[in-house]
C-alpha atoms as a PDB file:
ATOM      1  CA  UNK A   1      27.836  94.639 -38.134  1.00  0.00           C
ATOM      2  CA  UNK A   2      29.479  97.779 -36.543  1.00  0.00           C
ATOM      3  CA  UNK A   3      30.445 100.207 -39.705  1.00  0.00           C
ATOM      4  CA  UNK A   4      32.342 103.497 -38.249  1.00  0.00           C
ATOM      5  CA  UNK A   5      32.498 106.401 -40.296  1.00  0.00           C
ATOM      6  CA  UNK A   6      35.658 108.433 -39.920  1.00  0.00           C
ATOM      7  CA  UNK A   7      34.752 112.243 -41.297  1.00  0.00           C
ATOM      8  CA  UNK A   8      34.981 115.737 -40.624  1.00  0.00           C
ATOM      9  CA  UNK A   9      31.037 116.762 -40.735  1.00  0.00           C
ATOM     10  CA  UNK A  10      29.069 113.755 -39.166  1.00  0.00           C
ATOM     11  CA  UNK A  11      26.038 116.108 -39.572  1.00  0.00           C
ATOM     12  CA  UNK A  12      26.054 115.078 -43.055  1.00  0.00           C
ATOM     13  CA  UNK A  13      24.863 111.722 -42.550  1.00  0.00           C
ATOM     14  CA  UNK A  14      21.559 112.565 -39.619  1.00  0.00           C
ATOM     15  CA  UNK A  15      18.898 112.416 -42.660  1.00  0.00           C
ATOM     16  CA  UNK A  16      19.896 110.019 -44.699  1.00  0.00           C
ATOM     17  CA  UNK A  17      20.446 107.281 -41.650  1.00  0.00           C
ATOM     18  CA  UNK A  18      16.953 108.123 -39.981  1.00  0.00           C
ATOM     19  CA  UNK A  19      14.844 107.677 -42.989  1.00  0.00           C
ATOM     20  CA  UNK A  20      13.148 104.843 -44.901  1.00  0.00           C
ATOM     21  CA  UNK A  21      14.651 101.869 -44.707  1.00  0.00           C
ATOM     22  CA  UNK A  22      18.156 103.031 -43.350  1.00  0.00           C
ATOM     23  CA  UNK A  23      16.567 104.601 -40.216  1.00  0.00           C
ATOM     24  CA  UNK A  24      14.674 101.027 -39.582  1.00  0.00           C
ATOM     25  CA  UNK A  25      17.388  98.782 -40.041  1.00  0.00           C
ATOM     26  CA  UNK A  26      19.483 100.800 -37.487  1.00  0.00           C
ATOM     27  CA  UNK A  27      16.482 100.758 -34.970  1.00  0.00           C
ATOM     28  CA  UNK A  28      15.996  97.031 -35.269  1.00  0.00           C
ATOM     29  CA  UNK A  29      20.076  96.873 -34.857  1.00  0.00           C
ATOM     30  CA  UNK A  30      21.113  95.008 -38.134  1.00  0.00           C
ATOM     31  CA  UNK A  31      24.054  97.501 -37.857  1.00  0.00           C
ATOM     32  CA  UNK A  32      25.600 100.168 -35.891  1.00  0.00           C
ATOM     33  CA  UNK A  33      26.499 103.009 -37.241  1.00  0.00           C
ATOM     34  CA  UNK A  34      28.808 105.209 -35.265  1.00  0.00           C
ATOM     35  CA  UNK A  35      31.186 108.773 -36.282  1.00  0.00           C
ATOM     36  CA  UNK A  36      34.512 109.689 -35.360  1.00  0.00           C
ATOM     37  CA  UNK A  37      35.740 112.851 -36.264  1.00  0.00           C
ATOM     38  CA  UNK A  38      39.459 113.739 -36.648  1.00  0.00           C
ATOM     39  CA  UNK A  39      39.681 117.040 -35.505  1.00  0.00           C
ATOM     40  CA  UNK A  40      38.579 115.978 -31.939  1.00  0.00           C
ATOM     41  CA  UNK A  41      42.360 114.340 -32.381  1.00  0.00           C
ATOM     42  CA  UNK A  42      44.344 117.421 -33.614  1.00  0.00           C
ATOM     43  CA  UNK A  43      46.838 118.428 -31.041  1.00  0.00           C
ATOM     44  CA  UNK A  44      47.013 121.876 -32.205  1.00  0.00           C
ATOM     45  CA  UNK A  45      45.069 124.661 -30.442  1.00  0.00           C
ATOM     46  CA  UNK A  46      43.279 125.657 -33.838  1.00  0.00           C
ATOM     47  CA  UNK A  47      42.693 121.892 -34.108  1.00  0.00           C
ATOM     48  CA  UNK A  48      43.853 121.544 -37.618  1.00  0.00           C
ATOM     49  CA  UNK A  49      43.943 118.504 -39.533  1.00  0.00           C
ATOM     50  CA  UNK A  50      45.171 119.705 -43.156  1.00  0.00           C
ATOM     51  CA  UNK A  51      48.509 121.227 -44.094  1.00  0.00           C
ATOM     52  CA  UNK A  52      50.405 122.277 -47.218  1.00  0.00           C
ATOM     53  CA  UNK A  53      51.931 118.880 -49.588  1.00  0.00           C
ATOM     54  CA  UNK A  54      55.742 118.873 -49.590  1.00  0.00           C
ATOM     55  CA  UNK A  55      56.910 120.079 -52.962  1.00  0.00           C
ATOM     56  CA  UNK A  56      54.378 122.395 -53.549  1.00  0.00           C
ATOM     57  CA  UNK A  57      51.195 121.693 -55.994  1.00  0.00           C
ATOM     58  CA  UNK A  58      47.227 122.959 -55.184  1.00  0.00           C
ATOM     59  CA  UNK A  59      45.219 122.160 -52.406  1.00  0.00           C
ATOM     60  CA  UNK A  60      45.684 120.962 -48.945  1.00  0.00           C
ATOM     61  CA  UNK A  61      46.447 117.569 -47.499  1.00  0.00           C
ATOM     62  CA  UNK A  62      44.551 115.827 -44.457  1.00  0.00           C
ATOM     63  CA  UNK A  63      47.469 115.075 -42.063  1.00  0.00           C
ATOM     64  CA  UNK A  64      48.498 111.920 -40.947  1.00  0.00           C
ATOM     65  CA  UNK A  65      48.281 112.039 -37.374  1.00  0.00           C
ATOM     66  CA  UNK A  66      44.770 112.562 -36.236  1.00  0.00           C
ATOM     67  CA  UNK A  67      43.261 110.082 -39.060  1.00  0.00           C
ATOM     68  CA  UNK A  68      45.438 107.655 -37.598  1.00  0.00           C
ATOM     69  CA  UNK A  69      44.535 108.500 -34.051  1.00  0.00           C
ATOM     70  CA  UNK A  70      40.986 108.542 -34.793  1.00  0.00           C
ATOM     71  CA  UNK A  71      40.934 105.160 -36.437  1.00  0.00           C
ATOM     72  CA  UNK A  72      43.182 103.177 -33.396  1.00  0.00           C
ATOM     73  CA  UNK A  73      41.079 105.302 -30.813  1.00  0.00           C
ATOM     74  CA  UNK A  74      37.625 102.514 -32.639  1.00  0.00           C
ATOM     75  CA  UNK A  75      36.805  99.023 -30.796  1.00  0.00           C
ATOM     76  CA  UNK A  76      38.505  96.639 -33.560  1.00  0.00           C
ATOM     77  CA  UNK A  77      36.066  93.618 -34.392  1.00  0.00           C
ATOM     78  CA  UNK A  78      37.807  91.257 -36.588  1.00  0.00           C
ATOM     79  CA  UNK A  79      37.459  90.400 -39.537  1.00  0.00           C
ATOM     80  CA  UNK A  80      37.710  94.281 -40.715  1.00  0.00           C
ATOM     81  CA  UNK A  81      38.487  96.972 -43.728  1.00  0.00           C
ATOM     82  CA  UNK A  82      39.279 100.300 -42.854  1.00  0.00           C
ATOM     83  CA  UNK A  83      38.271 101.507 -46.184  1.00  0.00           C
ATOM     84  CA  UNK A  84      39.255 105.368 -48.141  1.00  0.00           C
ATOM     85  CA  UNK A  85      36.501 106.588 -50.353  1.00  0.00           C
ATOM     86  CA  UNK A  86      39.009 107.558 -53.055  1.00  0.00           C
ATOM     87  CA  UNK A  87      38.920 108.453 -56.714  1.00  0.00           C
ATOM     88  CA  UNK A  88      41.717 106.277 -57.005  1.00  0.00           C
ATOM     89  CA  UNK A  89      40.086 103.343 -55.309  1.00  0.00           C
ATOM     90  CA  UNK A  90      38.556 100.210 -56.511  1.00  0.00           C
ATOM     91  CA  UNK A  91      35.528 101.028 -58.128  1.00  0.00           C
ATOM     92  CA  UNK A  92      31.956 100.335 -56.040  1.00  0.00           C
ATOM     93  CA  UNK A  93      29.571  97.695 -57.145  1.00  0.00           C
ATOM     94  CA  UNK A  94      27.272  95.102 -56.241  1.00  0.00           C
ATOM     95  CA  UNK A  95      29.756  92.227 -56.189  1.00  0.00           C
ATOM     96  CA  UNK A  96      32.312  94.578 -53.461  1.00  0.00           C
ATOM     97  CA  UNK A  97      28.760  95.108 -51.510  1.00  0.00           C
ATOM     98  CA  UNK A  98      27.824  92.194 -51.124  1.00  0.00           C
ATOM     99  CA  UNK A  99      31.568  90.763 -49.967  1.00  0.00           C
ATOM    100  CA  UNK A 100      31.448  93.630 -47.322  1.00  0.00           C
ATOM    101  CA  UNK A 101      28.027  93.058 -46.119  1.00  0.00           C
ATOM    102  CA  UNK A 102      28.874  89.569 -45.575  1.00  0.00           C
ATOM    103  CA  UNK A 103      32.325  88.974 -44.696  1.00  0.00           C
ATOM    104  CA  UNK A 104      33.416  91.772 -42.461  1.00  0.00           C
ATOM    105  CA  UNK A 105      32.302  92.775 -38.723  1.00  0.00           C
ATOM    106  CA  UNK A 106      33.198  96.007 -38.930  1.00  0.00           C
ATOM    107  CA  UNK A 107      33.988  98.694 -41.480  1.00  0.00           C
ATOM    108  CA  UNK A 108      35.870 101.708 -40.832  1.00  0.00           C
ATOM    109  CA  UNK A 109      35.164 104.241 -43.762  1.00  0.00           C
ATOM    110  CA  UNK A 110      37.313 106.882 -43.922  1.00  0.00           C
ATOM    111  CA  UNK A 111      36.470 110.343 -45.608  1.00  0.00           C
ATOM    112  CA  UNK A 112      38.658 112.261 -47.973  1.00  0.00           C
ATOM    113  CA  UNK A 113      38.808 116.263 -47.997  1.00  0.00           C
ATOM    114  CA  UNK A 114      40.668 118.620 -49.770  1.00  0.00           C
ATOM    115  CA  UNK A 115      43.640 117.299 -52.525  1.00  0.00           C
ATOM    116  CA  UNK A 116      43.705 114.176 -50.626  1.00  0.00           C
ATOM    117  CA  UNK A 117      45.399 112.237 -47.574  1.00  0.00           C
ATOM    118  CA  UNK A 118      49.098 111.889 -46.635  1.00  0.00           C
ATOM    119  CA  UNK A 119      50.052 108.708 -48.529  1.00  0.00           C
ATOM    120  CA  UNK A 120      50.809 107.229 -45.557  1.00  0.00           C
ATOM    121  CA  UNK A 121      47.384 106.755 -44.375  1.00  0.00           C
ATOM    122  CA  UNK A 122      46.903 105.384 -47.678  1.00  0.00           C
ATOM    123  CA  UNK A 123      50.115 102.991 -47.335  1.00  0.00           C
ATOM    124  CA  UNK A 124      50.134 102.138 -43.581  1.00  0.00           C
ATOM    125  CA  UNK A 125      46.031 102.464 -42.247  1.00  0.00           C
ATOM    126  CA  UNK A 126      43.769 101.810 -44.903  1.00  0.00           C
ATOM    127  CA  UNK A 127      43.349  98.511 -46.086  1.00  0.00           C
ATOM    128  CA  UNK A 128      40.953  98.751 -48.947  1.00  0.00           C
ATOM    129  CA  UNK A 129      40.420 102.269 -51.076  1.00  0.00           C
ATOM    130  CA  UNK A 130      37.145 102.611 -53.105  1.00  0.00           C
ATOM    131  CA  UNK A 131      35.477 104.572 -55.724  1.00  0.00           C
ATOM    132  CA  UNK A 132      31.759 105.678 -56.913  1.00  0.00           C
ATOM    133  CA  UNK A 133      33.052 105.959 -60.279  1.00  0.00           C
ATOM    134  CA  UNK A 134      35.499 108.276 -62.539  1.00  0.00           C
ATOM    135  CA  UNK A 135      34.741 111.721 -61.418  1.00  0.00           C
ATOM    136  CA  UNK A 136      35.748 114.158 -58.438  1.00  0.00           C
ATOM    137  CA  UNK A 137      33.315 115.293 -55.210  1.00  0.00           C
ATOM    138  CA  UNK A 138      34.277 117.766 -52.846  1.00  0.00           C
ATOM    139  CA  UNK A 139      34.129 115.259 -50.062  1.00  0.00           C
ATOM    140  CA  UNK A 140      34.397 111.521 -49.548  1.00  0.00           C
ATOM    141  CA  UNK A 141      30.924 111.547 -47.323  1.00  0.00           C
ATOM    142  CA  UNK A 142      28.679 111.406 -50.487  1.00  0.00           C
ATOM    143  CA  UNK A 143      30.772 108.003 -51.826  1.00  0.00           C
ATOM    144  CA  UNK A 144      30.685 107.019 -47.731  1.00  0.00           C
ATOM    145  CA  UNK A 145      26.836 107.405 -47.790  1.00  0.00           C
ATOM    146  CA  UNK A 146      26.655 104.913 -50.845  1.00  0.00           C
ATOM    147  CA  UNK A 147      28.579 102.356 -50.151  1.00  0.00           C
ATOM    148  CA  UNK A 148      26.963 102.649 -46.139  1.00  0.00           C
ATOM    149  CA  UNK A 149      23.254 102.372 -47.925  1.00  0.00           C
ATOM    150  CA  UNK A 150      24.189  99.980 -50.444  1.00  0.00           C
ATOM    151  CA  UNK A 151      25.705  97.319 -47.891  1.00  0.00           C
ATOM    152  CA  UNK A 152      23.180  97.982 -45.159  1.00  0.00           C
ATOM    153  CA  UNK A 153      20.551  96.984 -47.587  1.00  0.00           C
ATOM    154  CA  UNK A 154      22.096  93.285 -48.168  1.00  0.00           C
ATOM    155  CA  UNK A 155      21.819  92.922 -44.414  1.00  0.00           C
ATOM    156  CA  UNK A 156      19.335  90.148 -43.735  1.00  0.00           C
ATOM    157  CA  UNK A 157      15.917  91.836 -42.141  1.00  0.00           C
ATOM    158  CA  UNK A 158      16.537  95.499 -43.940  1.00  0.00           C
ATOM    159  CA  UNK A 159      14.610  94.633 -47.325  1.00  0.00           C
ATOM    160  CA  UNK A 160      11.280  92.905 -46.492  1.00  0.00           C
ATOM    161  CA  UNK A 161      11.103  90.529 -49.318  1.00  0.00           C
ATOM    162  CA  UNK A 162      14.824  89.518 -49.848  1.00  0.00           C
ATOM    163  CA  UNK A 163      14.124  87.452 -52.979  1.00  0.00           C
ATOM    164  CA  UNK A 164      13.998  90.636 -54.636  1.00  0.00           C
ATOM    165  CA  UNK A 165      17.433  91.222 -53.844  1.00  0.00           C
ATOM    166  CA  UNK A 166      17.722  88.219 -55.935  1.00  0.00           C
ATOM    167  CA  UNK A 167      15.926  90.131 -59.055  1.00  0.00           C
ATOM    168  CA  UNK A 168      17.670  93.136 -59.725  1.00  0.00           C
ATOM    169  CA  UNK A 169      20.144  94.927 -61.666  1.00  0.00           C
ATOM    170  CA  UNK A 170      24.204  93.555 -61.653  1.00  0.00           C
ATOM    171  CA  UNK A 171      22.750  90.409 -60.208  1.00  0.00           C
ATOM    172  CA  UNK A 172      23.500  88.424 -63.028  1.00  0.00           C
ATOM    173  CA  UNK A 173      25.358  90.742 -64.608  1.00  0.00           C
ATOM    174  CA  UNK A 174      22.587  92.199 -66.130  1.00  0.00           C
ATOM    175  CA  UNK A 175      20.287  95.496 -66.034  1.00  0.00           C
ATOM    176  CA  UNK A 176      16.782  94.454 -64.828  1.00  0.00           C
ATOM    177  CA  UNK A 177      13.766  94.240 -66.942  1.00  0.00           C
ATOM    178  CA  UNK A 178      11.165  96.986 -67.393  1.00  0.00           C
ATOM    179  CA  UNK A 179       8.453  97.126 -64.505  1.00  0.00           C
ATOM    180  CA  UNK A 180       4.566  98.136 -64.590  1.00  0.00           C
ATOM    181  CA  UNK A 181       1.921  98.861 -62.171  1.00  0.00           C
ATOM    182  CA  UNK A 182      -1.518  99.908 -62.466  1.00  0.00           C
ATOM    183  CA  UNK A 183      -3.421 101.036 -64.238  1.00  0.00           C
ATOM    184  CA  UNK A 184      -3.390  98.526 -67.013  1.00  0.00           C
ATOM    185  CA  UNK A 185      -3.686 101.592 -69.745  1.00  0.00           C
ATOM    186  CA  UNK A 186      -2.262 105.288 -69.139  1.00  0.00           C
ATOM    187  CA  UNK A 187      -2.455 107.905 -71.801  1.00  0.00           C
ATOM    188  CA  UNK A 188      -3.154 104.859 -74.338  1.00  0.00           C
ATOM    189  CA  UNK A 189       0.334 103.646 -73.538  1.00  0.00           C
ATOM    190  CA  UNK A 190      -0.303  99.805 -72.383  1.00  0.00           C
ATOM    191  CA  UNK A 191       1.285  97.173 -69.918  1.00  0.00           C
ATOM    192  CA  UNK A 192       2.921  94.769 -72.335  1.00  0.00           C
ATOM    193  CA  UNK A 193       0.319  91.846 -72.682  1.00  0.00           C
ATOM    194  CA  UNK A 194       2.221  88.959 -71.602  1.00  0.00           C
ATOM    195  CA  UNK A 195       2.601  90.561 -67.906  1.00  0.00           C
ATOM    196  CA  UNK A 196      -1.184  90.385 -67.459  1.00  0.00           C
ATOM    197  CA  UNK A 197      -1.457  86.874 -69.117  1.00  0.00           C
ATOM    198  CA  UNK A 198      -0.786  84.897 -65.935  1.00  0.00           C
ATOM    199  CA  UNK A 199       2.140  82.332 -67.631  1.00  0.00           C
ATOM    200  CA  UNK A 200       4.652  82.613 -65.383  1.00  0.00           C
ATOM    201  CA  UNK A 201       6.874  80.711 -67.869  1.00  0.00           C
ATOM    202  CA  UNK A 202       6.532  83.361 -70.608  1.00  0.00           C
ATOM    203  CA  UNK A 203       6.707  85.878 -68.168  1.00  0.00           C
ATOM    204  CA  UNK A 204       9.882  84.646 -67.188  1.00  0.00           C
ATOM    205  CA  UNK A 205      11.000  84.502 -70.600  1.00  0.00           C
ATOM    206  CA  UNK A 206      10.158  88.011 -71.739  1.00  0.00           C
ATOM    207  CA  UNK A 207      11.868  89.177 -68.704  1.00  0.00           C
ATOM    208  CA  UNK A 208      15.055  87.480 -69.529  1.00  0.00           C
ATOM    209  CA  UNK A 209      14.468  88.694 -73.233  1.00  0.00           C
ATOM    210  CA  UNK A 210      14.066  92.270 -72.016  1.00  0.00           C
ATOM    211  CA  UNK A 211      16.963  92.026 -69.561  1.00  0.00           C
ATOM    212  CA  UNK A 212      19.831  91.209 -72.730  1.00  0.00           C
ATOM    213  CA  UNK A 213      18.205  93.216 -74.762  1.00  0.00           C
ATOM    214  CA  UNK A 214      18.029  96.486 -72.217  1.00  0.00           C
ATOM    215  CA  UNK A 215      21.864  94.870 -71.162  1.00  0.00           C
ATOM    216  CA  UNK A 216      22.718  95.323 -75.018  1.00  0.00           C
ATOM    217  CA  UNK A 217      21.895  99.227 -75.381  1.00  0.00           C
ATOM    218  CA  UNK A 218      22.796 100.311 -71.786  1.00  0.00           C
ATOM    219  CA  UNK A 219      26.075  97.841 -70.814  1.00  0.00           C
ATOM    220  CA  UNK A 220      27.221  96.026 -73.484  1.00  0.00           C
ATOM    221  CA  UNK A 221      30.448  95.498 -71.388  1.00  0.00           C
ATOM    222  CA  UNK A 222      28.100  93.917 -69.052  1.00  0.00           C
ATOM    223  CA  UNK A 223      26.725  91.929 -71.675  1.00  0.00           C
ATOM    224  CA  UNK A 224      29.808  90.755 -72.848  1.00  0.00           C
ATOM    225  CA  UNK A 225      30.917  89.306 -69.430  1.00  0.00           C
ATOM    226  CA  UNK A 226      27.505  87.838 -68.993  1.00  0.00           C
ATOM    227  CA  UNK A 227      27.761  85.956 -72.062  1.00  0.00           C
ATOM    228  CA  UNK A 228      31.332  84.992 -71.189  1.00  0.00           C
ATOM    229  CA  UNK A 229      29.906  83.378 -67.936  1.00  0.00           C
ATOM    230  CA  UNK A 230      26.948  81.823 -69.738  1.00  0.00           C
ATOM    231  CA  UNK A 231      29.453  79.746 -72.168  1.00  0.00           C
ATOM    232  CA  UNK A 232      29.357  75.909 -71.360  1.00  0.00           C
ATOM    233  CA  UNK A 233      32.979  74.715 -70.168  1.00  0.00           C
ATOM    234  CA  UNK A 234      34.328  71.792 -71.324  1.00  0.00           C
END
């Protein structure tokens, strides 16, 4: 998978993409991660690539013309989304990951600045527009970082043991069950006896159990589409 990251400061993302698991999965080529920035394609001699919206209002606008030259300047590997990290996007979770890191060859993520982007961008070059979540950043990278970690980690070789993809939160459109580790006893708090039983059966159950019940606190919009899914059909 090629994923191209269309920003203004491609400094931002040098940690984040050679540590821990990121950095590996890059070095062992699961995907390729490469930056484009639109300034290099402002034809101005101050290189600008924001400008004042028509009919007033706060803020500046990222122009049209060098996000659209930086994006046709990429390779295009079909099947595609050229993707805005937008607070008016779709909202990001598991189930949109795990469509992109499966169904697309490339992404093209495109970073917001400022007020916004020139609605034609929006209307004529983007093909998919995303959100974290209801709130405002200063810049789309953060969102871009995300959604980059959160895909490259459903790419097959990045997590060692990929069944515990299979075990986690919004899998089942649940939260996941509490987790212990050594030592059996800290501060006269206790690992719940039925994890160091050794049935796997009631394990399994008490996970489950814990799982609604943590669903039913935290999410119970969650919940209530889990339960909706769980109903027999006739």
């Amino acid at each position: 998978m090629r994923i191209d990251i269309v920003t203004l400061f491609p400094e931002f993302f040098a940690s984040p993409l050679s540590s821990g698991l990121m950095g590996k999965a890059l070095e062992k080529g699961i995907a390729e991660v490469q930056f484009t920035n639109p300034r290099d394609f402002a034809t101005d001699k101050h290189r600008r690539v924001d400008d004042e919206p028509y009919g007033g209002g706060a803020g500046m606008l990222l122009k049209p013309e060098p996000l659209f030259a930086a994006v046709e300047s990429l390779p295009c590997l079909e099947p595609r989304q050229v993707i805005l990290l937008s607070p008016q996007g779709k909202p990001l979770n598991q189930a949109l990951l795990k469509e992109l890191a499966s169904q697309y060859a490339q992404l093209v993520l495109v970073c917001g600045h400022y007020e916004g982007v020139d609605e034609r961008v929006c209307e004529q070059l983007i093909t998919l527009e995303v959100s974290l979540g209801d709130f405002v950043l200063t810049c789309g990278e953060i969102p871009a970082l995300a959604l980059l970690n959160g895909v490259i980690r459903l790419r097959p070789g990045t997590v060692g043991k990929e069944a515990s993809l299979k075990a986690e939160s919004f899998e089942e459109d649940l939260l996941d069950y509490p987790q212990y580790t050594r030592p059996a006893e800290f501060r006269g708090w206790r690992v719940p006896e039925v994890l160091l039983s050794g049935h796997h059966a009631e394990i399994e159950r008490w996970r489950k159990k814990q799982q609604i019940q943590r669903t039913r606190e935290r999410r119970p919009d969650l919940l209530e589409r889990y339960e909706r899914l769980d109903e027999p059909t006739n």
